[in-house]
N, C-alpha and C. Protein backbone atom coordinates (compact mmCIF):
# COMPACT_ATOMS: atom_id res chain seq x y z
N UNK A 1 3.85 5.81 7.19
CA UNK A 1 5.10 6.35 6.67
C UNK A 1 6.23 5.39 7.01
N UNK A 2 7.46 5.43 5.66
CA UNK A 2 8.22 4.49 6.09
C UNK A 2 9.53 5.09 6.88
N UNK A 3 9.86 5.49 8.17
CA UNK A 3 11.41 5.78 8.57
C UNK A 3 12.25 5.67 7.44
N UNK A 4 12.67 4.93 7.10
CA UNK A 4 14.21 4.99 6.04
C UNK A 4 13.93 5.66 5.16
N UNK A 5 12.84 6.29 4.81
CA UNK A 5 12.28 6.36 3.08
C UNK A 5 12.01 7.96 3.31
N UNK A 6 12.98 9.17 2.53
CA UNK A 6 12.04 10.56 2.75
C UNK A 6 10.71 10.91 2.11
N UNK A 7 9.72 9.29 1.54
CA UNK A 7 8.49 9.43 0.69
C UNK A 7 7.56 9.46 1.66
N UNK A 8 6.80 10.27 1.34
CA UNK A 8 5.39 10.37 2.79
C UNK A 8 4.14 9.59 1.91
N UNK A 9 4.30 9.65 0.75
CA UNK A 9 3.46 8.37 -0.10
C UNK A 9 3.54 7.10 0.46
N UNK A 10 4.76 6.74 0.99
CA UNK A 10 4.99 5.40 1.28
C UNK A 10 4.39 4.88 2.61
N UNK A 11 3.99 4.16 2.64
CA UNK A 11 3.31 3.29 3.99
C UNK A 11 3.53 2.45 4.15
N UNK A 12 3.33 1.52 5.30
CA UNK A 12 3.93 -0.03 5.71
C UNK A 12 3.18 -0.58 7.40
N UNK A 13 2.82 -1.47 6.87
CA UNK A 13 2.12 -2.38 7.99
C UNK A 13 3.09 -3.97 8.34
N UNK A 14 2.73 -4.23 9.22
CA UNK A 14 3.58 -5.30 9.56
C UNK A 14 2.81 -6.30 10.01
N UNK A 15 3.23 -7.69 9.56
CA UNK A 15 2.04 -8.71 9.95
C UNK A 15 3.28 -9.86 10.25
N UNK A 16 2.72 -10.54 11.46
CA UNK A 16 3.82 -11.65 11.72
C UNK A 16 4.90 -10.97 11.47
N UNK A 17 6.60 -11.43 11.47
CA UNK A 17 7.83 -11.01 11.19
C UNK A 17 8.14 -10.57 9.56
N UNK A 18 7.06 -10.23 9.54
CA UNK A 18 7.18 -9.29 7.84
C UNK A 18 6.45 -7.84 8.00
N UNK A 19 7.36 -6.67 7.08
CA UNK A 19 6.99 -5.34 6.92
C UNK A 19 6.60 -5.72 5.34
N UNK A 20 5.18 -4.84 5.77
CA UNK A 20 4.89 -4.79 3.61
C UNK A 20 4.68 -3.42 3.75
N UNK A 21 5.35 -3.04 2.93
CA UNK A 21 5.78 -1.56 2.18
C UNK A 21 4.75 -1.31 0.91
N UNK A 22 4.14 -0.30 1.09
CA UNK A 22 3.11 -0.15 0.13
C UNK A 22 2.58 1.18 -0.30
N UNK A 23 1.95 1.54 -1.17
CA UNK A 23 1.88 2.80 -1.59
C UNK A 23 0.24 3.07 -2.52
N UNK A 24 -0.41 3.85 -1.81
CA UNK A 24 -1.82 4.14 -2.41
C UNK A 24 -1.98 5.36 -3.49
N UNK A 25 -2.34 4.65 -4.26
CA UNK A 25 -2.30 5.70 -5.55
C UNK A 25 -4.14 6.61 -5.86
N UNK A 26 -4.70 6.83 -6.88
CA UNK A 26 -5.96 6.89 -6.88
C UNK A 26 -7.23 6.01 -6.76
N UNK A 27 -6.99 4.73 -7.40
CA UNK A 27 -8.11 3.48 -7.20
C UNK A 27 -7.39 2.31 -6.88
N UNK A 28 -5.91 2.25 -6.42
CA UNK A 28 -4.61 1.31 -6.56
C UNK A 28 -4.35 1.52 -4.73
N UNK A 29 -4.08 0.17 -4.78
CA UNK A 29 -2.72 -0.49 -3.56
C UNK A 29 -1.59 -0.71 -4.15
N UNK A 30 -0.38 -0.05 -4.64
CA UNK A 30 0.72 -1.24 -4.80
C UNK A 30 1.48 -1.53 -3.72
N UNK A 31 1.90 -3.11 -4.05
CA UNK A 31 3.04 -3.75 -2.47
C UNK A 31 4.10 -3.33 -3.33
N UNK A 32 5.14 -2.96 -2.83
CA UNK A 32 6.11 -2.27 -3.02
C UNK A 32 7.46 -4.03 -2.34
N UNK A 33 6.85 -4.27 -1.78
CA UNK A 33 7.97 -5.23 -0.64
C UNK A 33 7.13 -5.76 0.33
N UNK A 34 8.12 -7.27 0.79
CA UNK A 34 7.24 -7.68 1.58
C UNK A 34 8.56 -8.37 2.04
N UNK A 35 9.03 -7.89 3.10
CA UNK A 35 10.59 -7.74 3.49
C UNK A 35 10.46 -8.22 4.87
N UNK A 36 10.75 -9.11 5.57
CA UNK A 36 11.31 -10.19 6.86
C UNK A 36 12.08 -9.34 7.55
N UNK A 37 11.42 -8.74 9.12
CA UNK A 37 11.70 -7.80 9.83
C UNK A 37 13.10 -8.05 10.45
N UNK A 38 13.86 -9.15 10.30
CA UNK A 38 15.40 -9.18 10.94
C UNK A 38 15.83 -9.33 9.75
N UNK A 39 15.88 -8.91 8.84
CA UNK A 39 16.87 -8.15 7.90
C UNK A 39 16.48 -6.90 7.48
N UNK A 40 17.98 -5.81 7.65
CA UNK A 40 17.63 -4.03 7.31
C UNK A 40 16.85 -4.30 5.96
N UNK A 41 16.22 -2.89 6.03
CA UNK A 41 15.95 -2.70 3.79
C UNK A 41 17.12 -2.23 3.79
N UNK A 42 17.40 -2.58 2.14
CA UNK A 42 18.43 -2.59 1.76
C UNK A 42 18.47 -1.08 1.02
N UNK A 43 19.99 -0.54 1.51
CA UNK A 43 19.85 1.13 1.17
C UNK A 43 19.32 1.55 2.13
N UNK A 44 19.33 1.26 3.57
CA UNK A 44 18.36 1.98 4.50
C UNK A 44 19.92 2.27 6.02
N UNK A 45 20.84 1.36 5.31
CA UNK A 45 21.94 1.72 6.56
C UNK A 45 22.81 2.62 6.08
């Protein structure tokens, strides 16, 4: 689940200084973002 986001669809893993934001559908991964952890998401302050 993502904190900033009220979607419980939404998920996010973090690898090295990147969050990827992602979302599992029925036979689907989509990356949603792949956003560099010292900058906010944007719409999230």
């Amino acid at each position: 689940m993502v904190p900033e986001v009220s979607d419980p669809a939404l998920r996010e893993r973090f690898y090295g200084n990147f969050r990827i934001i992602y979302r599992i559908t029925d036979h689907t991964i989509e990356i949603l973002t792949v956003h560099h952890c010292a900058m906010p998401l944007e719409g999230s302050t």
